[in-house]
N, C-alpha and C. Protein backbone atom coordinates (compact mmCIF):
# COMPACT_ATOMS: atom_id res chain seq x y z
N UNK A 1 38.38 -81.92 -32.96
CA UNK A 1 38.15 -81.46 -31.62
C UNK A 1 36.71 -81.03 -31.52
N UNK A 2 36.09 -81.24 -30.25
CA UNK A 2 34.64 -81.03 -30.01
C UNK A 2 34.59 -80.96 -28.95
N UNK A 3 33.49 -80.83 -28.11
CA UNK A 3 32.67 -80.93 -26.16
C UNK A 3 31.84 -82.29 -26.94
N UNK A 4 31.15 -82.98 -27.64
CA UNK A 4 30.30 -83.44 -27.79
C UNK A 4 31.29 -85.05 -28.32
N UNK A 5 30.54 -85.58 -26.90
CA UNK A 5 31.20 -87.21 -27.12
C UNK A 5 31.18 -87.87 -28.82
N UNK A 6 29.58 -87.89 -29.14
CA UNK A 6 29.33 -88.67 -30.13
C UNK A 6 30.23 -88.24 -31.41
N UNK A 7 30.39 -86.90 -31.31
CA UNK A 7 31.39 -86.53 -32.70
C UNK A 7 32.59 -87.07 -32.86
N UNK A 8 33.14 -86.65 -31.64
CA UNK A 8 34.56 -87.59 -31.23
C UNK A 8 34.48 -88.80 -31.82
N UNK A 9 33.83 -89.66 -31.26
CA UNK A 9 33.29 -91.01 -31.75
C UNK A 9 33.31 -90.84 -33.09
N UNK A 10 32.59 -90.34 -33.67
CA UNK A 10 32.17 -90.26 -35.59
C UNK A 10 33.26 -90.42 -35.96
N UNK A 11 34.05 -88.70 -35.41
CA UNK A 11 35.51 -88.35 -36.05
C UNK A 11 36.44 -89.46 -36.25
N UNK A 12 36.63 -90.36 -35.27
CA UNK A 12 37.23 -91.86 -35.02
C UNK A 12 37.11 -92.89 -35.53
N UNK A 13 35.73 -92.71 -35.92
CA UNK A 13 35.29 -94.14 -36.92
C UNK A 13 35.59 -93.71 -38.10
N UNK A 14 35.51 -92.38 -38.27
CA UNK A 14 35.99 -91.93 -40.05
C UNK A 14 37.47 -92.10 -39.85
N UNK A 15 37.99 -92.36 -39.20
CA UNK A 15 39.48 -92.50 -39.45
C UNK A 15 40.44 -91.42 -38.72
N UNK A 16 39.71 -90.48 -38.13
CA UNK A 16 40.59 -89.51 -37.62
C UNK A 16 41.87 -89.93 -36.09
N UNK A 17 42.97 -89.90 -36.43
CA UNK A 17 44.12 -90.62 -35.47
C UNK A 17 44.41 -89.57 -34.18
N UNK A 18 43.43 -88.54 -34.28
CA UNK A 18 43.58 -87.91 -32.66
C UNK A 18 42.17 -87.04 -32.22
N UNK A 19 41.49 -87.40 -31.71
CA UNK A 19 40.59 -86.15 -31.50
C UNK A 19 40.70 -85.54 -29.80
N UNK A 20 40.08 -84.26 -29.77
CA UNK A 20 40.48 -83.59 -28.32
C UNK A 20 39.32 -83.08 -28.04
N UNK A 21 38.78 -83.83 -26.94
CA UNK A 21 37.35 -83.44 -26.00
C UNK A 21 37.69 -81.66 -26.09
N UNK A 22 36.93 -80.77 -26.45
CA UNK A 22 37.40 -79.54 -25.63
C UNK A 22 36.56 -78.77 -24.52
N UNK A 23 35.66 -79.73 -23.43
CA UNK A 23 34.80 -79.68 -23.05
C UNK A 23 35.45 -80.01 -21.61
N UNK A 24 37.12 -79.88 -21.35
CA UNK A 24 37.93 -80.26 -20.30
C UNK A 24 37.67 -78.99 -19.75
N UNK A 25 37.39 -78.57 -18.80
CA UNK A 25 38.02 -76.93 -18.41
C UNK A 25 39.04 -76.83 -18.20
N UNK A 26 40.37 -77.78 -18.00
CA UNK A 26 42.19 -77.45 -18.29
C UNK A 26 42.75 -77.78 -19.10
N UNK A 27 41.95 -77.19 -19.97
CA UNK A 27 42.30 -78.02 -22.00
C UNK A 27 43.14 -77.01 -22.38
N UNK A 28 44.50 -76.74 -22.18
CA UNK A 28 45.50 -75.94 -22.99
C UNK A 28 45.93 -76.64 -24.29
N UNK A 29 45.30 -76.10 -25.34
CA UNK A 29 44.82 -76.96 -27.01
C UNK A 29 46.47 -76.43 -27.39
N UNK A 30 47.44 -75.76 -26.60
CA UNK A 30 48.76 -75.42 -27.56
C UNK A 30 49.23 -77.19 -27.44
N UNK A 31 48.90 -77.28 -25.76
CA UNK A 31 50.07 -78.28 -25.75
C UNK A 31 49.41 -79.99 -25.71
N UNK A 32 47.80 -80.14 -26.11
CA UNK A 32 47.25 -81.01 -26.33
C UNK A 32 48.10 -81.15 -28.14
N UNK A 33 48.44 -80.16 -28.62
CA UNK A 33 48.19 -80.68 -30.27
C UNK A 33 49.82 -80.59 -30.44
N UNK A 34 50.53 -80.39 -29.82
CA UNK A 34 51.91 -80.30 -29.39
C UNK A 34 52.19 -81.94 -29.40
N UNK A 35 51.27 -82.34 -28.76
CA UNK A 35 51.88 -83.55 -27.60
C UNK A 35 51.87 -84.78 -29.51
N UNK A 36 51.20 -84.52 -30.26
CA UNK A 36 50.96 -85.73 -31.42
C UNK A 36 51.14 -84.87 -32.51
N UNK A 37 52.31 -83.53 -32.34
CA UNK A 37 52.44 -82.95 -33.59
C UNK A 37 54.20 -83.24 -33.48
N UNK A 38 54.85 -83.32 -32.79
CA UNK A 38 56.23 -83.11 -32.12
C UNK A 38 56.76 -81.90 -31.70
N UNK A 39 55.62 -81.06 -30.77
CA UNK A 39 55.50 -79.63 -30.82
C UNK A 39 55.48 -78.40 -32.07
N UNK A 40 55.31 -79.40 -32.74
CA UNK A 40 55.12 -78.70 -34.32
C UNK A 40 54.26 -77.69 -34.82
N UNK A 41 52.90 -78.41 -34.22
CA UNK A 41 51.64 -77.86 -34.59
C UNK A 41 51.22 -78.60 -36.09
N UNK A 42 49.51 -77.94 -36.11
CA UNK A 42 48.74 -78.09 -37.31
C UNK A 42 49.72 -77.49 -38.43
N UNK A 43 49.81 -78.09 -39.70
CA UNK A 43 50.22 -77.72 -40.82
C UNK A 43 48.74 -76.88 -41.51
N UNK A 44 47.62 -77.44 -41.30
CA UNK A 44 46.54 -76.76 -41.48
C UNK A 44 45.41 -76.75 -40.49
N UNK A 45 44.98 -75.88 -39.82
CA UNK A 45 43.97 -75.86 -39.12
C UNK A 45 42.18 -75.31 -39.86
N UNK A 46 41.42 -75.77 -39.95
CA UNK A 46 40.22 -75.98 -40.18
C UNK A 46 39.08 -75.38 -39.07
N UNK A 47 38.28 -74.40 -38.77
CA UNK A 47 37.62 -74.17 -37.69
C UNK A 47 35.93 -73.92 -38.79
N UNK A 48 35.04 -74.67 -37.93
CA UNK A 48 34.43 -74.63 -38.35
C UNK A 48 33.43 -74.11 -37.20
N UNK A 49 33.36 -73.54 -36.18
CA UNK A 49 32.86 -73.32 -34.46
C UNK A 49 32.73 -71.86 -34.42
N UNK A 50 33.28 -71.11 -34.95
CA UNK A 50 33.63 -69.78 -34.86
C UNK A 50 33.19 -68.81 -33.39
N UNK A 51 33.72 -70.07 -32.12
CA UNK A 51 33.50 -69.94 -31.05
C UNK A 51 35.44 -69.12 -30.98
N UNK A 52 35.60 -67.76 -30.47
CA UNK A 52 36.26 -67.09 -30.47
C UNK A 52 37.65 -67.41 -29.74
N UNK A 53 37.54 -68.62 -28.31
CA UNK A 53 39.01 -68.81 -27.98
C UNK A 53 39.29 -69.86 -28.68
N UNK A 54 38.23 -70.54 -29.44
CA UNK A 54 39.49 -71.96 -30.33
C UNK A 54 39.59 -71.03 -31.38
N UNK A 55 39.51 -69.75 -32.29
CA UNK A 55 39.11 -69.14 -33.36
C UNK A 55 40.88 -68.53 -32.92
N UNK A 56 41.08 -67.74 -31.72
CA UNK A 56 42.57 -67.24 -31.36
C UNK A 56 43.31 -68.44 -31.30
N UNK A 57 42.67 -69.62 -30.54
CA UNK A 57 44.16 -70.58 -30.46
C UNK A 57 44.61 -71.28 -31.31
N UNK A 58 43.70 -71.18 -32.82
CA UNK A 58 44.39 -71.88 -34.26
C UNK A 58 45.66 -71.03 -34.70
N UNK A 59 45.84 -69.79 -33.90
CA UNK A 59 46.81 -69.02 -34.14
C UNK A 59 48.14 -69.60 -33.62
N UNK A 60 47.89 -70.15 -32.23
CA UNK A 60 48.75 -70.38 -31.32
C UNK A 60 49.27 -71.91 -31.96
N UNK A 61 48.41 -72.65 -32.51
CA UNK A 61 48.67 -74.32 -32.14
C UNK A 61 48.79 -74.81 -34.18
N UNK A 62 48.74 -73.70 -35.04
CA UNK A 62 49.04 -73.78 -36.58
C UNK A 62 50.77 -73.64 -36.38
N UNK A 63 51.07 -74.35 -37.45
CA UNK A 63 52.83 -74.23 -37.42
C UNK A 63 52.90 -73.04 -38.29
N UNK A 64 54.46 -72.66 -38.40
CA UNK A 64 55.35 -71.95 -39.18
C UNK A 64 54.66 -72.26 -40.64
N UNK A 65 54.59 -71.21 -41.33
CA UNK A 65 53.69 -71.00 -42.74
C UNK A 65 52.59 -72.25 -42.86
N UNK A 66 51.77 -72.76 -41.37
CA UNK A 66 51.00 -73.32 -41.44
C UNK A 66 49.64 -72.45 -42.24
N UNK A 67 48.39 -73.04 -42.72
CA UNK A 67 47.32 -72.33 -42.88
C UNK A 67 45.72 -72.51 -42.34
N UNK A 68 44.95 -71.55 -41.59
CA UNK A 68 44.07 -71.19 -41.15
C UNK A 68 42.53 -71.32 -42.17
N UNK A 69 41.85 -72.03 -42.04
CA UNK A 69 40.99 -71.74 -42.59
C UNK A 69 39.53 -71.84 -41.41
N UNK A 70 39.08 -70.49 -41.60
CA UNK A 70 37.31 -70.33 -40.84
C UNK A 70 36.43 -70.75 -41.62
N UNK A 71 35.55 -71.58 -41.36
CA UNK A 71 34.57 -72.01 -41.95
C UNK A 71 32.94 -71.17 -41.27
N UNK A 72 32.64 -70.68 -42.25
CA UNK A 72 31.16 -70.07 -41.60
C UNK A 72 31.36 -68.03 -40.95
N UNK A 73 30.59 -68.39 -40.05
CA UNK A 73 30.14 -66.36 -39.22
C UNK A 73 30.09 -66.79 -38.22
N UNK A 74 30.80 -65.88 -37.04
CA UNK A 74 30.58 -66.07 -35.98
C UNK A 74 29.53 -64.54 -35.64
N UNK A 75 29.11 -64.44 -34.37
CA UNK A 75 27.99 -63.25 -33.66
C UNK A 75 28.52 -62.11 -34.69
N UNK A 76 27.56 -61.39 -34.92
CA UNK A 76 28.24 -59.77 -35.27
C UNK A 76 29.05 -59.14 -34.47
N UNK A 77 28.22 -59.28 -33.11
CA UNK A 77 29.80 -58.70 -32.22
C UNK A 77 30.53 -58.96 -31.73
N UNK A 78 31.29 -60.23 -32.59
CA UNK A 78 32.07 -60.97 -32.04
C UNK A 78 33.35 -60.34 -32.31
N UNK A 79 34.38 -60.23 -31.54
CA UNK A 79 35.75 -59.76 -32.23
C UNK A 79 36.82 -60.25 -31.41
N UNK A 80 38.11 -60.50 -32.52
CA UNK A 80 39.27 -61.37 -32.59
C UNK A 80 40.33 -60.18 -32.43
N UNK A 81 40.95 -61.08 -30.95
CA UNK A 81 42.17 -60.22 -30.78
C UNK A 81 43.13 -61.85 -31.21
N UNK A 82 44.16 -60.84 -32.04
CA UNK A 82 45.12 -61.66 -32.09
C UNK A 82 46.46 -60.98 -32.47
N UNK A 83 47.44 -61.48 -32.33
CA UNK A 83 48.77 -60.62 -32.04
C UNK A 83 49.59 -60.92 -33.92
N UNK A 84 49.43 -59.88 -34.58
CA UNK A 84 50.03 -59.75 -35.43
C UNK A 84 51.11 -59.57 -35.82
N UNK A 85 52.03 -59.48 -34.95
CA UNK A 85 53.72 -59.52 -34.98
C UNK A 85 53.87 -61.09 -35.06
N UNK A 86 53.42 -61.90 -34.08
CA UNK A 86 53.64 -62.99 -34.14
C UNK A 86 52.87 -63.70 -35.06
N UNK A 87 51.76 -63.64 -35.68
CA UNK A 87 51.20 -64.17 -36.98
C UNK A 87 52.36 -63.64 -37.75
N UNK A 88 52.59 -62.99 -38.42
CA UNK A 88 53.69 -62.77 -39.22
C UNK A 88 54.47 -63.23 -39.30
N UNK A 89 55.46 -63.11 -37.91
CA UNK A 89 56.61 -64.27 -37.52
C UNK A 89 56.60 -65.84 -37.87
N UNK A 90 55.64 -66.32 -37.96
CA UNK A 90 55.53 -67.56 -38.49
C UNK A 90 54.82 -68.05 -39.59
N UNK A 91 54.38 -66.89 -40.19
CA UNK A 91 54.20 -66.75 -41.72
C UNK A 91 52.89 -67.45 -41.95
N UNK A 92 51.77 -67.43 -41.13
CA UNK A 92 50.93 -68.15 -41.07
C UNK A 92 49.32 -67.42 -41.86
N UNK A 93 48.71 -68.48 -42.88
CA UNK A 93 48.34 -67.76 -44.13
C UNK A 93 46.58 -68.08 -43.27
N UNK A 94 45.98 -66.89 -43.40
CA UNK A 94 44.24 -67.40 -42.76
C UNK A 94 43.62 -66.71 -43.99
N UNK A 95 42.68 -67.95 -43.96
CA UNK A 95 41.56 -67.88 -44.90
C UNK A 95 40.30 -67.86 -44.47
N UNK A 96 39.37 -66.81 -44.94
CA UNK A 96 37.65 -66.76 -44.80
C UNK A 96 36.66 -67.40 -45.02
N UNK A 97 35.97 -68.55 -45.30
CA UNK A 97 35.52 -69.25 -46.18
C UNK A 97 33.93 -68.93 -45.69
N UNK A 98 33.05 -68.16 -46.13
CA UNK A 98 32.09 -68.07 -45.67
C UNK A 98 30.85 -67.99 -47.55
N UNK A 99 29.95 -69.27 -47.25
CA UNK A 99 29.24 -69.40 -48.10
C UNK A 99 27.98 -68.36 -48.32
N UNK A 100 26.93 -68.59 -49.03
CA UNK A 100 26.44 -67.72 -49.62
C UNK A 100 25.03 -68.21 -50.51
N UNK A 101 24.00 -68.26 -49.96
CA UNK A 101 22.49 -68.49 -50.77
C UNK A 101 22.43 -68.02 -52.33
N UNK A 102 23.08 -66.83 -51.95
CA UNK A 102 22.91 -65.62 -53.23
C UNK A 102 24.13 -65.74 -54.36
């Protein structure tokens, strides 16, 4: 998923079997990834944007003991609301992955 045509494109020629413009302004990403999961969701979601509403909706659109992984830092004052009863409820595992010069 991207706003930026040409990636889409890339993503496609590397082989990827769905990508999602997110550059729609009525892009509800639960039920775009619904529609080619069988309402399932991601078994693993990957964010590499650490743009804050796709950062909450890997919450929404990861399956049952699906797993989360952030790639990178988003702003310092950036901050994540997300509902922890329901992360729990579906047993869903997030990971930090943030590299390092040092």
């Amino acid at each position: 998923m991207d706003r930026i045509q040409s990636r889409l494109a890339l993503a496609t020629s590397f082989g990827a079997s769905h990508v999602i413009d997110t550059s729609k302004p009525d892009l509800k990403l639960v039920d775009e990834i619904g529609a080619f999961t069988d309402n399932d969701g991601s078994t693993i979601t990957v964010d590499t944007t650490s743009v804050l509403k796709l950062v909450e909706n890997a919450m929404d659109f990861t399956c049952r003991r699906g797993k989360v992984f952030f790639i990178g830092a988003a702003d310092r004052e950036a901050a994540l609301s997300v509902n922890l009863v329901s992360m729990y409820r579906v047993n869903i595992r997030v990971v930090h992955v943030l590299e390092s010069l040092r």
